[in-house]
N, C-alpha and C. Protein backbone atom coordinates (compact mmCIF):
# COMPACT_ATOMS: atom_id res chain seq x y z
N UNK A 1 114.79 19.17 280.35
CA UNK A 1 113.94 19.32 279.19
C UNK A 1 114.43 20.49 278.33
N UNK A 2 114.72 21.41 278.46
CA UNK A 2 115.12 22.73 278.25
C UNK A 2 116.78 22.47 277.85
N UNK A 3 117.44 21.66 277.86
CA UNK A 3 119.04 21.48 277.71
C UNK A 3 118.80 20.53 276.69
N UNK A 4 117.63 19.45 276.16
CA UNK A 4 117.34 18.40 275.15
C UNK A 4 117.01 19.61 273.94
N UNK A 5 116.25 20.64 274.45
CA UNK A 5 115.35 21.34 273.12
C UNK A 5 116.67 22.29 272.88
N UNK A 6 117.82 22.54 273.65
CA UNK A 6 118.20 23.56 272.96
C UNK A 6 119.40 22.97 272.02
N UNK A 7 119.62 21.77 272.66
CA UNK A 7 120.55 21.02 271.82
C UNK A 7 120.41 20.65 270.67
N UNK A 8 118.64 20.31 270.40
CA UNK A 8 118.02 20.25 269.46
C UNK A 8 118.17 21.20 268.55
N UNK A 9 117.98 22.54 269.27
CA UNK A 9 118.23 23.62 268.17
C UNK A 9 119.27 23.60 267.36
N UNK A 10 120.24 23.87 268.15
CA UNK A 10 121.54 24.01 267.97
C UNK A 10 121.95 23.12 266.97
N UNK A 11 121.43 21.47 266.87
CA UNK A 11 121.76 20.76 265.49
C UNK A 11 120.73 21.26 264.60
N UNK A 12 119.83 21.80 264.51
CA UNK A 12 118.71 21.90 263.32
C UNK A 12 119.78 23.09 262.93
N UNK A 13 120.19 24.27 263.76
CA UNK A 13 120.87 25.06 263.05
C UNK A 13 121.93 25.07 262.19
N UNK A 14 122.80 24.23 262.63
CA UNK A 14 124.04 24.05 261.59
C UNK A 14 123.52 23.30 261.13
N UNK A 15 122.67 22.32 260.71
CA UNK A 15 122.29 21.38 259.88
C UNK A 15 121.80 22.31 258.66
N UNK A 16 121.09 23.78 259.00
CA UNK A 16 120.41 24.96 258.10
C UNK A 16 122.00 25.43 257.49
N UNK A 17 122.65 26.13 258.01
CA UNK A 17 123.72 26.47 257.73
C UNK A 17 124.67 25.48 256.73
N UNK A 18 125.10 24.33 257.04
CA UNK A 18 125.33 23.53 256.06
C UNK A 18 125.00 22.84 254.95
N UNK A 19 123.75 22.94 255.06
CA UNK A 19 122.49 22.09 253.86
C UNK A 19 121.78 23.36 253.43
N UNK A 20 121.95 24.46 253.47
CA UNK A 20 120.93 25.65 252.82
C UNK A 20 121.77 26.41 253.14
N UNK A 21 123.38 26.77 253.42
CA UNK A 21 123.87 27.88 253.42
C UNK A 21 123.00 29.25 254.22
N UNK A 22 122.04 28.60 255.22
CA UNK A 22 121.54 30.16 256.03
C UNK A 22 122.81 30.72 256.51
N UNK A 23 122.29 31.89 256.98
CA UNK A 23 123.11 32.73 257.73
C UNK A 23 122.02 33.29 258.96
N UNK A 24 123.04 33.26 259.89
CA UNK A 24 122.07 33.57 261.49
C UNK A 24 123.03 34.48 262.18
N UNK A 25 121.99 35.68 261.94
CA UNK A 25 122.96 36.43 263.01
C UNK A 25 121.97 37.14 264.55
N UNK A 26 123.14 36.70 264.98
CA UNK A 26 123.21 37.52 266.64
C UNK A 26 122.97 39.30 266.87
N UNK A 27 121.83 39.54 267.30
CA UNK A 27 121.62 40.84 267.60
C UNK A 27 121.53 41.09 269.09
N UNK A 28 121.62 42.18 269.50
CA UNK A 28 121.69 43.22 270.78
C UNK A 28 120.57 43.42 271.30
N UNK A 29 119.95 42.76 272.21
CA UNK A 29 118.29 42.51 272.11
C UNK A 29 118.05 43.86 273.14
N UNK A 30 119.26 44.16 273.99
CA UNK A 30 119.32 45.62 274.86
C UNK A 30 118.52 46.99 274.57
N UNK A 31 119.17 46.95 273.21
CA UNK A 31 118.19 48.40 273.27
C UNK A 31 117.12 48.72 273.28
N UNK A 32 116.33 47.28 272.15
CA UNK A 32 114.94 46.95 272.08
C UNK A 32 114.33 46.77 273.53
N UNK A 33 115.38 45.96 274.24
CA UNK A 33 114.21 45.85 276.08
C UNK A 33 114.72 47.23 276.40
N UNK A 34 115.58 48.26 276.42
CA UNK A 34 115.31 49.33 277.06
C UNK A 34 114.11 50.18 276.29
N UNK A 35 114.16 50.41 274.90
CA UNK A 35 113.08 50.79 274.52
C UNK A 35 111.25 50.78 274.93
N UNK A 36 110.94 49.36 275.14
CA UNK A 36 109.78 49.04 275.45
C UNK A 36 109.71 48.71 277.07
N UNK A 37 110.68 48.88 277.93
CA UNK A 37 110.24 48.94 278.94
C UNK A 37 109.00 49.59 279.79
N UNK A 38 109.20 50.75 279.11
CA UNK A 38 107.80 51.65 279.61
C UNK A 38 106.50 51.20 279.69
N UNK A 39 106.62 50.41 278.55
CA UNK A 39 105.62 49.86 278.17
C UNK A 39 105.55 48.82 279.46
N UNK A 40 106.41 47.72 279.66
CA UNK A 40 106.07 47.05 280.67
C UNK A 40 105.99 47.63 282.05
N UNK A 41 106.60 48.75 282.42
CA UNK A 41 106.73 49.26 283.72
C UNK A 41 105.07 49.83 283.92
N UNK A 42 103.86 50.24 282.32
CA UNK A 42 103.01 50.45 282.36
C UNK A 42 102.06 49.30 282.80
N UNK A 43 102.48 47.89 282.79
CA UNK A 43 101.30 47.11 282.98
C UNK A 43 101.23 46.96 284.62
N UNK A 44 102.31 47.08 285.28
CA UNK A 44 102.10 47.35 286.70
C UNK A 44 100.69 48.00 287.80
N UNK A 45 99.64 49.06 286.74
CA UNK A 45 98.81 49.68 287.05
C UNK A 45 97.81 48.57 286.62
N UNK A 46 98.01 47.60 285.65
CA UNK A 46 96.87 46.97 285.37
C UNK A 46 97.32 45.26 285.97
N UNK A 47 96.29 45.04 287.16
CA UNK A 47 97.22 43.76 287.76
C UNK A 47 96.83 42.47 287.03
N UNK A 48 95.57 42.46 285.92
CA UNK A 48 95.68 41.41 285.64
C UNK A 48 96.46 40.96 284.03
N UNK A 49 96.87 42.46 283.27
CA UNK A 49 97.64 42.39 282.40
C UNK A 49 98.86 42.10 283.14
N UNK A 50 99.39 42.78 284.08
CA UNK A 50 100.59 42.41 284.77
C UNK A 50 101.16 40.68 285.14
N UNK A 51 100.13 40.56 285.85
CA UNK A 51 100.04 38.95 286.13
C UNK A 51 100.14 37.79 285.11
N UNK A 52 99.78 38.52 283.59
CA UNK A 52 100.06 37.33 282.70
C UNK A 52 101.30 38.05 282.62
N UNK A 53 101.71 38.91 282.37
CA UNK A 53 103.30 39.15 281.86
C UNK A 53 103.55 38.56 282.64
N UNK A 54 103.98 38.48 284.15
CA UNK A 54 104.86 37.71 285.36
C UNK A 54 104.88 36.60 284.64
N UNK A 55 103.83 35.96 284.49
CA UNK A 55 103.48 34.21 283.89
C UNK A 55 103.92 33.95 282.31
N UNK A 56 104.25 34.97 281.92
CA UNK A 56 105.13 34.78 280.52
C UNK A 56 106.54 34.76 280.79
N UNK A 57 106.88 35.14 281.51
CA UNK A 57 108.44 35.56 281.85
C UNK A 57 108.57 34.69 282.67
N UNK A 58 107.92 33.72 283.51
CA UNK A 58 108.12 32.93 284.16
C UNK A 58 108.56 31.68 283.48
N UNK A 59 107.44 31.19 282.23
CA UNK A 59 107.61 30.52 281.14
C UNK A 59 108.81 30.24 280.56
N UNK A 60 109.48 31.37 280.11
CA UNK A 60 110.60 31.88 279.57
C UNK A 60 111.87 31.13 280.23
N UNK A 61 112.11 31.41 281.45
CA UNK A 61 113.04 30.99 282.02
C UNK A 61 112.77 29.51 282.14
């Protein structure tokens, strides 16, 4: 399911790029997750904020 939607993407994108001239760029998403980590290393004290993060990140993958 996840290999259909990204393939999907992937033509909507150059389809943007060729028919509207977008431009898409690639950023360094690193510094931003080292930045706000704290923040997540903070929900650890709260288990049921914690528990939806787990279940978002679970999502994710």
């Amino acid at each position: 399911e996840k290999a259909a939607w990204d393939k999907e993407i992937e033509k909507t994108r150059l389809a943007a790029v060729k028919d509207f001239n977008v431009e898409f760029y690639e950023i360094d998403k690193k510094p931003f997750q080292k930045a706000v980590q704290p923040i997540y290393d903070g929900l650890k004290n709260k288990p049921r904020l914690y528990g939806l993060y787990q279940r978002i990140q679970t999502a994710k993958n």
